[in-house]
Protein backbone atom coordinates (compact mmCIF):
# COMPACT_ATOMS: atom_id res chain seq x y z
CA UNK A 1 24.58 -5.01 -19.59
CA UNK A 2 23.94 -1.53 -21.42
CA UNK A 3 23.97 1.80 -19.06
CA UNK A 4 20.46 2.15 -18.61
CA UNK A 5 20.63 -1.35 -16.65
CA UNK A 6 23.15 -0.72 -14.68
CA UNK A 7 22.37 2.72 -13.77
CA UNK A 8 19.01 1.00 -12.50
CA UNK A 9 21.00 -1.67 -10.36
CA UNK A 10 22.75 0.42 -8.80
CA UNK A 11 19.87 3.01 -8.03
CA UNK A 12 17.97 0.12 -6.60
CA UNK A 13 20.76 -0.78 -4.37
CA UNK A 14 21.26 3.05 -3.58
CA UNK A 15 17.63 3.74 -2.49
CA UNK A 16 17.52 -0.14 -0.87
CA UNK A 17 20.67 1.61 1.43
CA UNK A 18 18.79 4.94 2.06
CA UNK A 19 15.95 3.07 3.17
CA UNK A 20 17.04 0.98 5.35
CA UNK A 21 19.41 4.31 6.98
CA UNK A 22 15.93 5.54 6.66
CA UNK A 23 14.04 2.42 8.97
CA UNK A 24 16.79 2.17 11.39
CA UNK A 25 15.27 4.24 14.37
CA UNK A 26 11.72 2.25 13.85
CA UNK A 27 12.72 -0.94 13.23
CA UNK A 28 15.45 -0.88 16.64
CA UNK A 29 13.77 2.00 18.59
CA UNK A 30 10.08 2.16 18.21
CA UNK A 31 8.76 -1.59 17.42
CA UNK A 32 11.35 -3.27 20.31
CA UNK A 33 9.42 -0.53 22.48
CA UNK A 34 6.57 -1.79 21.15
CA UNK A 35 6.52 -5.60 21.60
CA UNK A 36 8.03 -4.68 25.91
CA UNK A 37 4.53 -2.80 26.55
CA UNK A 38 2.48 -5.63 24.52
CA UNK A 39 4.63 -8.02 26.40
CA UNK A 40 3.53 -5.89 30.13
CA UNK A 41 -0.12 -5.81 28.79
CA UNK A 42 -0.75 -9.08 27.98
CA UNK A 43 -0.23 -9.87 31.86
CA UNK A 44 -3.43 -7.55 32.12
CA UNK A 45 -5.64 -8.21 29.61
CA UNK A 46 -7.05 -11.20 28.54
CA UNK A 47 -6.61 -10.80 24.55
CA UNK A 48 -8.77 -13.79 24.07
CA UNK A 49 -11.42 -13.01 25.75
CA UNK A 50 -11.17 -8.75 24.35
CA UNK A 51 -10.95 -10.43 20.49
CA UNK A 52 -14.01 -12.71 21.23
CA UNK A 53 -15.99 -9.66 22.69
CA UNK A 54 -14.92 -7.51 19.71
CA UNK A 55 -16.10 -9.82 16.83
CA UNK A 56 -19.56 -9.74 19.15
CA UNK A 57 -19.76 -6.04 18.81
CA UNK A 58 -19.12 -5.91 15.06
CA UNK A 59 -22.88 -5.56 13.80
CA UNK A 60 -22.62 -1.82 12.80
CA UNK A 61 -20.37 0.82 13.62
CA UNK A 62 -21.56 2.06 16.12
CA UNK A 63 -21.70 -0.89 18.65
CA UNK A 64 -18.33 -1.26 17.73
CA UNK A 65 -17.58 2.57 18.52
CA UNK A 66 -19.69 1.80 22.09
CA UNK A 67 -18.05 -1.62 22.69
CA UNK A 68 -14.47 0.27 22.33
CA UNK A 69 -15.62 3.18 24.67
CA UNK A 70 -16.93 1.13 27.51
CA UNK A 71 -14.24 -0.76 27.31
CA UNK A 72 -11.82 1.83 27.86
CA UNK A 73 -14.11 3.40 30.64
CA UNK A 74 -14.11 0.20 33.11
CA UNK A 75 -10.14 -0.59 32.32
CA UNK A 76 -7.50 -0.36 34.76
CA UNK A 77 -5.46 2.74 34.62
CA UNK A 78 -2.42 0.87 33.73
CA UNK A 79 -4.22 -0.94 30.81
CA UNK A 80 -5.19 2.47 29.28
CA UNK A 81 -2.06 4.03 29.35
CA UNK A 82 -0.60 0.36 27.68
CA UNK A 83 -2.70 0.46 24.83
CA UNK A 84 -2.60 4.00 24.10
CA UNK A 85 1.68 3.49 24.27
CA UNK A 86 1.21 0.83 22.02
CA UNK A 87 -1.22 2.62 19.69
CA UNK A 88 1.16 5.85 19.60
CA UNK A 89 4.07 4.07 18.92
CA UNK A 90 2.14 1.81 15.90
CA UNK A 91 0.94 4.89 14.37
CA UNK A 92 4.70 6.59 14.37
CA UNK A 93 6.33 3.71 13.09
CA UNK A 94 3.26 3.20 10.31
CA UNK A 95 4.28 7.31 9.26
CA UNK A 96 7.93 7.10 9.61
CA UNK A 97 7.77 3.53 7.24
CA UNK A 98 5.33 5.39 4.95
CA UNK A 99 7.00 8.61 4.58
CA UNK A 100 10.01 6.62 3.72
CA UNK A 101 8.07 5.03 1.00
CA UNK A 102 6.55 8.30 -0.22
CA UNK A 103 10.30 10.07 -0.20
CA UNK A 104 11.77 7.02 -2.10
CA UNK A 105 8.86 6.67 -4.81
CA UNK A 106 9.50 10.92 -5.73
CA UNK A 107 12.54 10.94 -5.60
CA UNK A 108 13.88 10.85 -9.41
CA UNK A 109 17.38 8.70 -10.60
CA UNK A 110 19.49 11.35 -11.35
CA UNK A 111 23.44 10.02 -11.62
CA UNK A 112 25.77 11.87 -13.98
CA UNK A 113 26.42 8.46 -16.08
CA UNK A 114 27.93 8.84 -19.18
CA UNK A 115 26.01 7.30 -21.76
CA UNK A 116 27.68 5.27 -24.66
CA UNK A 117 26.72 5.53 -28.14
């Protein structure tokens, strides 16, 4: 195995461990938060019956834009606040996984390896 592979193993393996430091607080903090308030709304809503009404309203954009805002004006308080939770915490965990991604693709291997000639 010359340098230049191992240097790459072990970078792998380095950037594997940051990442995963990295996911930690999403992966045991923000998607178990998740899945309780999907678990509370699906007592509430009737996700068959919202998906089968969605694919109804998909003809153009805006039905689907009307279907989404009538359907949050006639639900429950409780429902609301449910799906927003659910949609705040899916877009922070979607940013904190992607910024993770974008911090690991710049960053540049940089280990003061001695190459052998």
């Amino acid at each position: 195995m010359t340098n230049a592979q191992l240097k790459s193993k072990i970078m792998r393996r380095v950037y594997a461990t940051w990442l995963w430091n990295r996911s930690k607080p999403v992966l045991f903090l923000q998607l178990p938060l998740m899945i309780v308030f999907l678990a509370i709304q699906h007592e509430y809503v009737a996700f068959r019956a919202v998906a089968s009404n969605t694919l109804n309203s998909l003809n153009s954009p805006s039905s689907v834009f009307n279907y989404a805002v009538s359907a949050f004006q006639t639900a429950e308080p409780l429902v609301v606040f449910l799906a927003a939770a659910i949609g705040l915490f899916a877009v922070l965990a979607l940013n904190s996984m992607a910024r993770n991604v974008i911090a690991l693709s710049k960053k540049e291997i940089s280990l003061p390896v001695r190459i052998d000639k």
